[in-house]
Protein backbone atom coordinates (compact mmCIF):
# COMPACT_ATOMS: atom_id res chain seq x y z
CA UNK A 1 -105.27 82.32 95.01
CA UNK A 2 -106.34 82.44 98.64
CA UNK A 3 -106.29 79.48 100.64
CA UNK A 4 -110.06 79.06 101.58
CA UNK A 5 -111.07 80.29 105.12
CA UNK A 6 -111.83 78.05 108.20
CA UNK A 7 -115.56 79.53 109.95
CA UNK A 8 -113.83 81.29 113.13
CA UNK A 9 -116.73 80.79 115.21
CA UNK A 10 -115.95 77.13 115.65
CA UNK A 11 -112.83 75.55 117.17
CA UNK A 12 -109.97 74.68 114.86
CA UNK A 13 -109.07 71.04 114.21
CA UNK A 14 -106.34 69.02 112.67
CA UNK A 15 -108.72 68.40 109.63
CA UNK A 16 -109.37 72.04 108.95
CA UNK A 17 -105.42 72.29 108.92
CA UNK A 18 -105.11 69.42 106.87
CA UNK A 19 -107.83 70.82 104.44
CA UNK A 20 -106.44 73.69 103.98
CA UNK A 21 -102.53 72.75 103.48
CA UNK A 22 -104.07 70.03 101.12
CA UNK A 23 -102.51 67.02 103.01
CA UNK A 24 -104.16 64.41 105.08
CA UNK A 25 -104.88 64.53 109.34
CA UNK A 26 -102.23 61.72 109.74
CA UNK A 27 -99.63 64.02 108.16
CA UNK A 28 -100.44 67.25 110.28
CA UNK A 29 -100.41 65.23 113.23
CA UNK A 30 -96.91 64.17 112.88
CA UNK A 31 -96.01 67.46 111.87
CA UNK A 32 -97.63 68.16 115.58
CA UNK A 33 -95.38 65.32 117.25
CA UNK A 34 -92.49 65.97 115.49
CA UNK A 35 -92.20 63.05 113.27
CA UNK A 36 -89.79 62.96 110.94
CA UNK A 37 -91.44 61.17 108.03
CA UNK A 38 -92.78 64.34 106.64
CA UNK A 39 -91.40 65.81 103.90
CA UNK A 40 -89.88 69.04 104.48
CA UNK A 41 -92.16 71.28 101.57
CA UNK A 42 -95.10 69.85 102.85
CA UNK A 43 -94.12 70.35 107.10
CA UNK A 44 -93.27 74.07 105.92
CA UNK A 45 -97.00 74.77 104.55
CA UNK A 46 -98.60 72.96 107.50
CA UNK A 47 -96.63 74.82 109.91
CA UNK A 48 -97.52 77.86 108.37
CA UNK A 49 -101.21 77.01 108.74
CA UNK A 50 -100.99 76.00 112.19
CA UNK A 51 -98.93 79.31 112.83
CA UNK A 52 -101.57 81.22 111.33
CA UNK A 53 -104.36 79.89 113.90
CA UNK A 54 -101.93 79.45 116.30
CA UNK A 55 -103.41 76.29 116.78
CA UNK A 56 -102.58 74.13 120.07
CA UNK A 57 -104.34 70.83 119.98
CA UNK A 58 -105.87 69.74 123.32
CA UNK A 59 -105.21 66.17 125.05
CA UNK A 60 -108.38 64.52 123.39
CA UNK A 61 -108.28 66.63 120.28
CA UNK A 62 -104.37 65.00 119.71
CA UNK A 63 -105.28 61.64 121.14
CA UNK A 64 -107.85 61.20 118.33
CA UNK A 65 -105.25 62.95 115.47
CA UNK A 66 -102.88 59.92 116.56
CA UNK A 67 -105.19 57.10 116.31
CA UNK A 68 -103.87 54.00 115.10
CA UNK A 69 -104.77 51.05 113.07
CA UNK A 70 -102.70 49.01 114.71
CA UNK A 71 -102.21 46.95 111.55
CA UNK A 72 -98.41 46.60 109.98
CA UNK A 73 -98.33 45.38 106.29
CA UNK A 74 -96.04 42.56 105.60
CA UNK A 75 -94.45 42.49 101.50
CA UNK A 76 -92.88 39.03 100.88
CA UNK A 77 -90.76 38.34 97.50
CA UNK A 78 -92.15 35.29 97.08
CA UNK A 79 -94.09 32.93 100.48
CA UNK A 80 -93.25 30.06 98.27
CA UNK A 81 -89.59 30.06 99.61
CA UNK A 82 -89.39 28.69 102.80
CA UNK A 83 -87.25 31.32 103.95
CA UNK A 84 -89.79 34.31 103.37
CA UNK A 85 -92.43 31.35 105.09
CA UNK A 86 -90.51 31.23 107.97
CA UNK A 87 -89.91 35.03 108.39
CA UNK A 88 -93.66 35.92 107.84
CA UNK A 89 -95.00 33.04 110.98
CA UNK A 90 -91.73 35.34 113.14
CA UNK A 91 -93.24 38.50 112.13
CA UNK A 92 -96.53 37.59 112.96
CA UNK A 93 -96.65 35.79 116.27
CA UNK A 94 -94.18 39.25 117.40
CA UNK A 95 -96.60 41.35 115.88
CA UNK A 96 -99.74 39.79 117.80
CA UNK A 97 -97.46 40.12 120.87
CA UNK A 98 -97.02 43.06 120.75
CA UNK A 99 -101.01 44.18 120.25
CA UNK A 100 -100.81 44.48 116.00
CA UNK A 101 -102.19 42.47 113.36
CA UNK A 102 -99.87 41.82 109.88
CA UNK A 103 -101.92 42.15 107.10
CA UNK A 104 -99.08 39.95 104.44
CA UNK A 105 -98.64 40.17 100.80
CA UNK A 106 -97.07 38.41 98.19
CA UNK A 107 -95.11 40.29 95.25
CA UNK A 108 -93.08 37.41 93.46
CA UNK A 109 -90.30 40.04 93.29
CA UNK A 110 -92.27 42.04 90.07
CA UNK A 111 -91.61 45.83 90.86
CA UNK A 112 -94.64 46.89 89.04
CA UNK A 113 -97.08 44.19 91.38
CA UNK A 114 -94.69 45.38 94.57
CA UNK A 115 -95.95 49.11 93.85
CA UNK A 116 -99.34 48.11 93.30
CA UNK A 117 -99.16 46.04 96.49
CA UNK A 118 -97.33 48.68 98.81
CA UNK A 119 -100.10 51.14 97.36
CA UNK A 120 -103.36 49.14 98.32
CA UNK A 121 -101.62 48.49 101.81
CA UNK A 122 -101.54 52.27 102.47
CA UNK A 123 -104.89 52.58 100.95
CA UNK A 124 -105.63 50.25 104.02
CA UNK A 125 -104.22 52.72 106.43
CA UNK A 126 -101.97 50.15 107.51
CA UNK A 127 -99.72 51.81 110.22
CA UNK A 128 -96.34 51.14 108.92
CA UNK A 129 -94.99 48.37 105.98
CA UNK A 130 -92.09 46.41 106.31
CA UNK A 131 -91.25 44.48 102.68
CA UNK A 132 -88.45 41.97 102.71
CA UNK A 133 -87.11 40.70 99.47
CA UNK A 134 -87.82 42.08 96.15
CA UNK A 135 -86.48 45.07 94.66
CA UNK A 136 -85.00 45.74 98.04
CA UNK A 137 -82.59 43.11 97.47
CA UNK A 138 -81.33 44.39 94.18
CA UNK A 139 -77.65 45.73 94.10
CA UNK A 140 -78.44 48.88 92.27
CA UNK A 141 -81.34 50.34 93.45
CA UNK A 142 -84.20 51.63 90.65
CA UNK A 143 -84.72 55.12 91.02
CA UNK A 144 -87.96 55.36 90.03
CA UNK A 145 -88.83 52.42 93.08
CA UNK A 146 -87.15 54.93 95.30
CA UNK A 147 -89.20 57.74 94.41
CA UNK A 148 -92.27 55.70 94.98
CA UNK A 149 -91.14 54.83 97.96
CA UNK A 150 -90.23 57.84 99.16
CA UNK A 151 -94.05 58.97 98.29
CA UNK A 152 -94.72 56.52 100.44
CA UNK A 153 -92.91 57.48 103.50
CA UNK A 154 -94.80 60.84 103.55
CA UNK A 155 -97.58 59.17 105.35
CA UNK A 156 -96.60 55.08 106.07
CA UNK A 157 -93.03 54.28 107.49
CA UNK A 158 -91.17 51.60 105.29
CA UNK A 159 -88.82 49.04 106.77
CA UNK A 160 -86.74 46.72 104.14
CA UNK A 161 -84.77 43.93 105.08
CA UNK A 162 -82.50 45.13 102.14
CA UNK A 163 -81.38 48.24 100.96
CA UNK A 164 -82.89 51.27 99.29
CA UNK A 165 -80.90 54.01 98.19
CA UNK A 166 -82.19 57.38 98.04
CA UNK A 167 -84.94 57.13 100.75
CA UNK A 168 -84.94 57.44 104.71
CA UNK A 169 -86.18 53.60 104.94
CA UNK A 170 -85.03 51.90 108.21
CA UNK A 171 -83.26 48.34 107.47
CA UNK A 172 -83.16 45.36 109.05
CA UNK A 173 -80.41 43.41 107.49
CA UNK A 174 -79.04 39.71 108.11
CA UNK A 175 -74.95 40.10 108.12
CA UNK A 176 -74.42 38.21 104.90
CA UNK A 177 -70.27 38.69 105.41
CA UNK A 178 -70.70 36.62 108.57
CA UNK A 179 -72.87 33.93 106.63
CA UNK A 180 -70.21 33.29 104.38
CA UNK A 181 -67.60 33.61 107.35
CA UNK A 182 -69.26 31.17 109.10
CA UNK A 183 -69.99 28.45 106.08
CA UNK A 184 -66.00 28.72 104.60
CA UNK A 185 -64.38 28.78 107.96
CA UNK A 186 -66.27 25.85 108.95
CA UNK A 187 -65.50 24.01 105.47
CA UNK A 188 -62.05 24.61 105.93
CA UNK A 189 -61.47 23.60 109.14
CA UNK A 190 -62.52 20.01 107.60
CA UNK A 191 -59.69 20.89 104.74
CA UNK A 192 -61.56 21.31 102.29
CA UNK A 193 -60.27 23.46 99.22
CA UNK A 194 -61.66 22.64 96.27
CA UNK A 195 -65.09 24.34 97.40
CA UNK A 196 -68.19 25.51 95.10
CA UNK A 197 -70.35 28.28 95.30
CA UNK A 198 -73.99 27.54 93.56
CA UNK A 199 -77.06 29.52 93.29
CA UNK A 200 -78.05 33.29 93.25
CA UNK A 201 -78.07 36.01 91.07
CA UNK A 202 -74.76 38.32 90.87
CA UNK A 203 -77.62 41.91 90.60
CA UNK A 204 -78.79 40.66 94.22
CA UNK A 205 -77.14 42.67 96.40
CA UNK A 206 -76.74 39.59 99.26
CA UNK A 207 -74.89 37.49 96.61
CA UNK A 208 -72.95 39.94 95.15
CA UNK A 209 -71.37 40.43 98.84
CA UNK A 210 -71.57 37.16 99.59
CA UNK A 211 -69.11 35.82 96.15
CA UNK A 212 -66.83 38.68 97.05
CA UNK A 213 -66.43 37.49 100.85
CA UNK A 214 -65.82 33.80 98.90
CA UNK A 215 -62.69 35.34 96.82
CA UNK A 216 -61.47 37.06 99.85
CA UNK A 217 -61.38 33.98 102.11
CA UNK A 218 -59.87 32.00 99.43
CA UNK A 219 -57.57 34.53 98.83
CA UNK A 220 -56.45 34.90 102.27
CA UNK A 221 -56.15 30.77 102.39
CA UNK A 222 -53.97 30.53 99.55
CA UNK A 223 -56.45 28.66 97.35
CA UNK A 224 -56.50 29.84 93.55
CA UNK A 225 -60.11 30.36 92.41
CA UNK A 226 -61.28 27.94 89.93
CA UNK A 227 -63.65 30.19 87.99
CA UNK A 228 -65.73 26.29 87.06
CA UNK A 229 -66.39 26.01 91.08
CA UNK A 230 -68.32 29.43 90.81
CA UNK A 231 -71.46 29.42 89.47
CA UNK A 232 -73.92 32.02 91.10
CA UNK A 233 -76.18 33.02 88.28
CA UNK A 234 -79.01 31.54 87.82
CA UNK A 235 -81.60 32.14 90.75
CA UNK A 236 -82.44 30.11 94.10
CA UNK A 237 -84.87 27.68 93.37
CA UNK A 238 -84.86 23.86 93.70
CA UNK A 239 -84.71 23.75 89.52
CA UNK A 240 -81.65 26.44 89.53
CA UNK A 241 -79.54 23.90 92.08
CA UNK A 242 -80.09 21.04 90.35
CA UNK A 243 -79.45 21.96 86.74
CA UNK A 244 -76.48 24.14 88.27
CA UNK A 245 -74.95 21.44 89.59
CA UNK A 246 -76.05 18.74 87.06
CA UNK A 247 -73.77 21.69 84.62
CA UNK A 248 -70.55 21.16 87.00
CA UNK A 249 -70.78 17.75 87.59
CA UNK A 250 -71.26 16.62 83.67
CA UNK A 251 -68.14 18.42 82.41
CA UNK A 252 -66.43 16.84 85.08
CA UNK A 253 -65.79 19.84 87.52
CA UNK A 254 -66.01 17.90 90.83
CA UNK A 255 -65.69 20.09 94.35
CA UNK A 256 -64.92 18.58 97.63
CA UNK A 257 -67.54 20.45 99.06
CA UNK A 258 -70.53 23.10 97.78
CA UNK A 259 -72.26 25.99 99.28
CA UNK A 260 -75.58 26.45 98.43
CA UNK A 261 -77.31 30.25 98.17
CA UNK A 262 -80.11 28.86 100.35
CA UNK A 263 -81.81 25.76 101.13
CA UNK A 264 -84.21 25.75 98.06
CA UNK A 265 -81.73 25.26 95.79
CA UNK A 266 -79.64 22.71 98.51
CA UNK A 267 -82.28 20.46 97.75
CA UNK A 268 -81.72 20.31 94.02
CA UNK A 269 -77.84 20.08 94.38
CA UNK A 270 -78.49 17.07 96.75
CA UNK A 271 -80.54 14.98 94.14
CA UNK A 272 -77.74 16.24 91.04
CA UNK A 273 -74.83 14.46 93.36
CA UNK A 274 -76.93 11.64 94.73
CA UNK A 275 -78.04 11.01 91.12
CA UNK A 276 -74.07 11.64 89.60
CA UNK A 277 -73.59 8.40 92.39
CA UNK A 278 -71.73 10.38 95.18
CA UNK A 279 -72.15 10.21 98.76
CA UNK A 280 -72.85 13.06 101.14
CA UNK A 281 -70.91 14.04 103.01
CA UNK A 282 -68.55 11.34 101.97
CA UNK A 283 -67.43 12.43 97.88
CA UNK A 284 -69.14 15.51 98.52
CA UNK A 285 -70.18 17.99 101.25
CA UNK A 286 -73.57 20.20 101.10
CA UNK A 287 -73.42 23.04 103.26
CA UNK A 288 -76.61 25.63 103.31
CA UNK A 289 -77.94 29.18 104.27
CA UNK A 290 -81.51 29.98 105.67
CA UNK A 291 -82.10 26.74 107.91
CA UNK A 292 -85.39 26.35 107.02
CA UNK A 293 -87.60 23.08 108.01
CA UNK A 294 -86.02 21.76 104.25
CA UNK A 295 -82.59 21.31 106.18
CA UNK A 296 -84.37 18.17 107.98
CA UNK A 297 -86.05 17.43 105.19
CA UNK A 298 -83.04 16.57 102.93
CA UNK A 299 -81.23 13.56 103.56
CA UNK A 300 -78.75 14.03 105.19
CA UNK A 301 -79.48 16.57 106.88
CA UNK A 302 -78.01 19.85 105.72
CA UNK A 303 -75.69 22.13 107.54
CA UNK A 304 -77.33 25.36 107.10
CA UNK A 305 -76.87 28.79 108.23
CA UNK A 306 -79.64 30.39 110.98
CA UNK A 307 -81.09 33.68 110.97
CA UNK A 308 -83.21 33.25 114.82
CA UNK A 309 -86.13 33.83 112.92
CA UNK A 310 -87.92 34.60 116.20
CA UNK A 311 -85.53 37.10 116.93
CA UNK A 312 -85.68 38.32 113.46
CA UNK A 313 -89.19 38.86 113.05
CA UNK A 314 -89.61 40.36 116.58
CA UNK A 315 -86.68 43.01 115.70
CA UNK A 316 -88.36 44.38 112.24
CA UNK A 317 -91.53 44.39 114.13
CA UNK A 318 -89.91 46.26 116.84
CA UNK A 319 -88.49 48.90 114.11
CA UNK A 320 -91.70 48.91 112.68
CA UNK A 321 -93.74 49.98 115.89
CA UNK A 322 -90.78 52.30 117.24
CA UNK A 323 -91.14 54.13 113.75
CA UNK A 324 -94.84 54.84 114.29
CA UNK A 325 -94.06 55.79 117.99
CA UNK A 326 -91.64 58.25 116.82
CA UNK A 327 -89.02 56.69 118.75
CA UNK A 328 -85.54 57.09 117.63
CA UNK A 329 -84.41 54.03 116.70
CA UNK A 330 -81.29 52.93 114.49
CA UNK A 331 -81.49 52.97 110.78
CA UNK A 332 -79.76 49.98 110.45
CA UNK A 333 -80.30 46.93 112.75
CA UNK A 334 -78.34 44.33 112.16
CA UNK A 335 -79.44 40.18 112.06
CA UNK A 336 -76.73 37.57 113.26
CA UNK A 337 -76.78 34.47 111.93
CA UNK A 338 -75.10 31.43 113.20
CA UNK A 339 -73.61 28.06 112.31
CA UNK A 340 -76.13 24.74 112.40
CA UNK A 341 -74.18 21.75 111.35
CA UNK A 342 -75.70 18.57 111.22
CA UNK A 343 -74.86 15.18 108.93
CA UNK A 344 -74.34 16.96 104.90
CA UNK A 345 -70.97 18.27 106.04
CA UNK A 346 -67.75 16.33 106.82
CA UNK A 347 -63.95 15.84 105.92
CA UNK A 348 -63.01 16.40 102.60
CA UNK A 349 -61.77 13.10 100.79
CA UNK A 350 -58.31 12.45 99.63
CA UNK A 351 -57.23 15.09 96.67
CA UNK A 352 -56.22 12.12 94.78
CA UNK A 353 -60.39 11.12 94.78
CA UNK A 354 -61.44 14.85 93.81
């Protein structure tokens, strides 16, 4: 079948290339800068094309083939938690600094409403979509998700703050080794040993890493792990800490300290030891992650782990726009957290009270 001719009495454009390799303008023109989120079938046939016309687009002609929206989508597991809250304000204020709008969704980590959601963004022309949480989070990544994704990527850069195997996606990733570094080291240096772990979900890839950085500390300490102080399945809501802990506490597991997977579920481990009739940080320190606007919420206060949200959001916005620049830019940028202590965290009691 022969590809369908272009009148040669008129000047060729990006959209008679695009017509004729089947593919949209936005894709020839990053086949024309170089870009390379183009998949490598469909930069072959428009290459061809453009070979065949020996097409060289002019200053104006390429100016109007790269025109932006200047919109980045924004796909949040779920804005109820205030960590994803926090992250979305960060990624906003850096994204109207830096001339962009964020247009935000929220998926409530179902992969089906996450494709539907990542589909209507590009439908939007959106220039580039960064998702954080979600399926992105999950340990072992769903192939089929990748595919899509990689579908995706043809014509919209994709920036996880997770993982996605099988795809080109750039990552911005908190260093969740360093989180738990910096939550046991500082529980230990108030001698603590008998210390819990509640909250999470084992097929999240954050937890997973985190529990095994928990063995390996205790391990390297000396301290035996008491399989009743670990309890990381469940999820990391306010409901998931409570009961959680409510489970340890009424068979008479009692830690010196706990960690909770984030501050939603701190909240509920605070009311299940304040209502068991222990102090904190007296009977029992709470020590968080996320340091969200909960930690001063919570009395006490909670020790929690920060992420710089500023920071945080500015440097996936950052990827974002460097992506759609075709700048080269690392695919893995990394997020440092760092140690917040405040009045939920303090010497552990006497072992003969624990």
């Amino acid at each position: 079948m022969n590809a369908p001719r272009v009148n040669e009495s008129k000047a060729i454009t990006i959209y008679d290339i695009a017509k004729e390799a089947g593919v949209s303008p936005s894709t020839v023109s990053r086949v024309l800068t170089n870009n390379a989120n183009v998949r490598p079938e469909k930069k072959e046939r428009v290459q061809m094309i453009i070979d065949k016309y020996n097409f060289k687009p002019n200053a104006l002609a390429r100016g109007l083939a790269d025109t932006k929206s200047k919109v980045i989508g924004l796909l949040v597991a779920d804005v109820r938690n205030p960590y994803y809250a926090a992250l979305y304000v960060a990624c906003e204020t850096a994204a109207r600094e830096a001339g962009y709008s964020l247009l935000s969704s929220n998926s409530l980590s179902e992969m089906e409403e996450e494709e539907l959601l990542i589909g209507k963004l590009q439908e939007q022309k959106v220039d580039a979509i960064i998702q954080a949480g979600g399926s992105v989070d999950d340990l072992s990544t769903n192939l089929e998700y990748s595919e899509f994704i990689n579908q995706i990527m043809a014509t919209t850069p994709v920036i996880v703050t997770g993982k996605l195997d099988g795809t080109q996606c750039h990552m911005v990733q908190i260093d969740h080794m360093q989180v738990m570094d910096l939550l046991m080291n500082h529980l230990l240096e108030l001698n603590h040993r008998r210390i819990a772990l509640v909250g999470g979900a084992m097929h999240v890839s954050s937890t997973f890493m985190k529990v095994q950085r928990y063995k390996q500390i205790l391990q390297k300490n000396m301290i035996k792990l008491d399989p009743e102080l670990l309890m990381v399945e469940g999820g990391y809501s306010t409901e998931t800490g409570y009961e959680l802990m409510n489970e340890m506490l009424d068979r008479g597991t009692r830690p010196s300290a706990v960690i909770a997977i984030n501050d939603y579920s701190a909240a509920g481990i605070v009311r299940s030891i304040v209502e068991h009739g222990y102090r904190i940080p007296q009977d029992i320190s709470v020590v968080s992650q996320d340091n969200t606007f909960l930690t001063q919420i919570v009395a006490p206060n909670l020790t929690s782990v920060d992420y710089d949200y500023d920071a945080y959001g500015k440097k996936l916005i950052e990827t974002a726009i460097a992506v759609i620049e075709g700048k080269k830019v690392g695919m893995l940028r990394t997020v440092t957290p760092k140690l917040v202590i405040r009045d939920s965290s303090g010497p552990a009691p006497e072992q003969k009270d624990i």
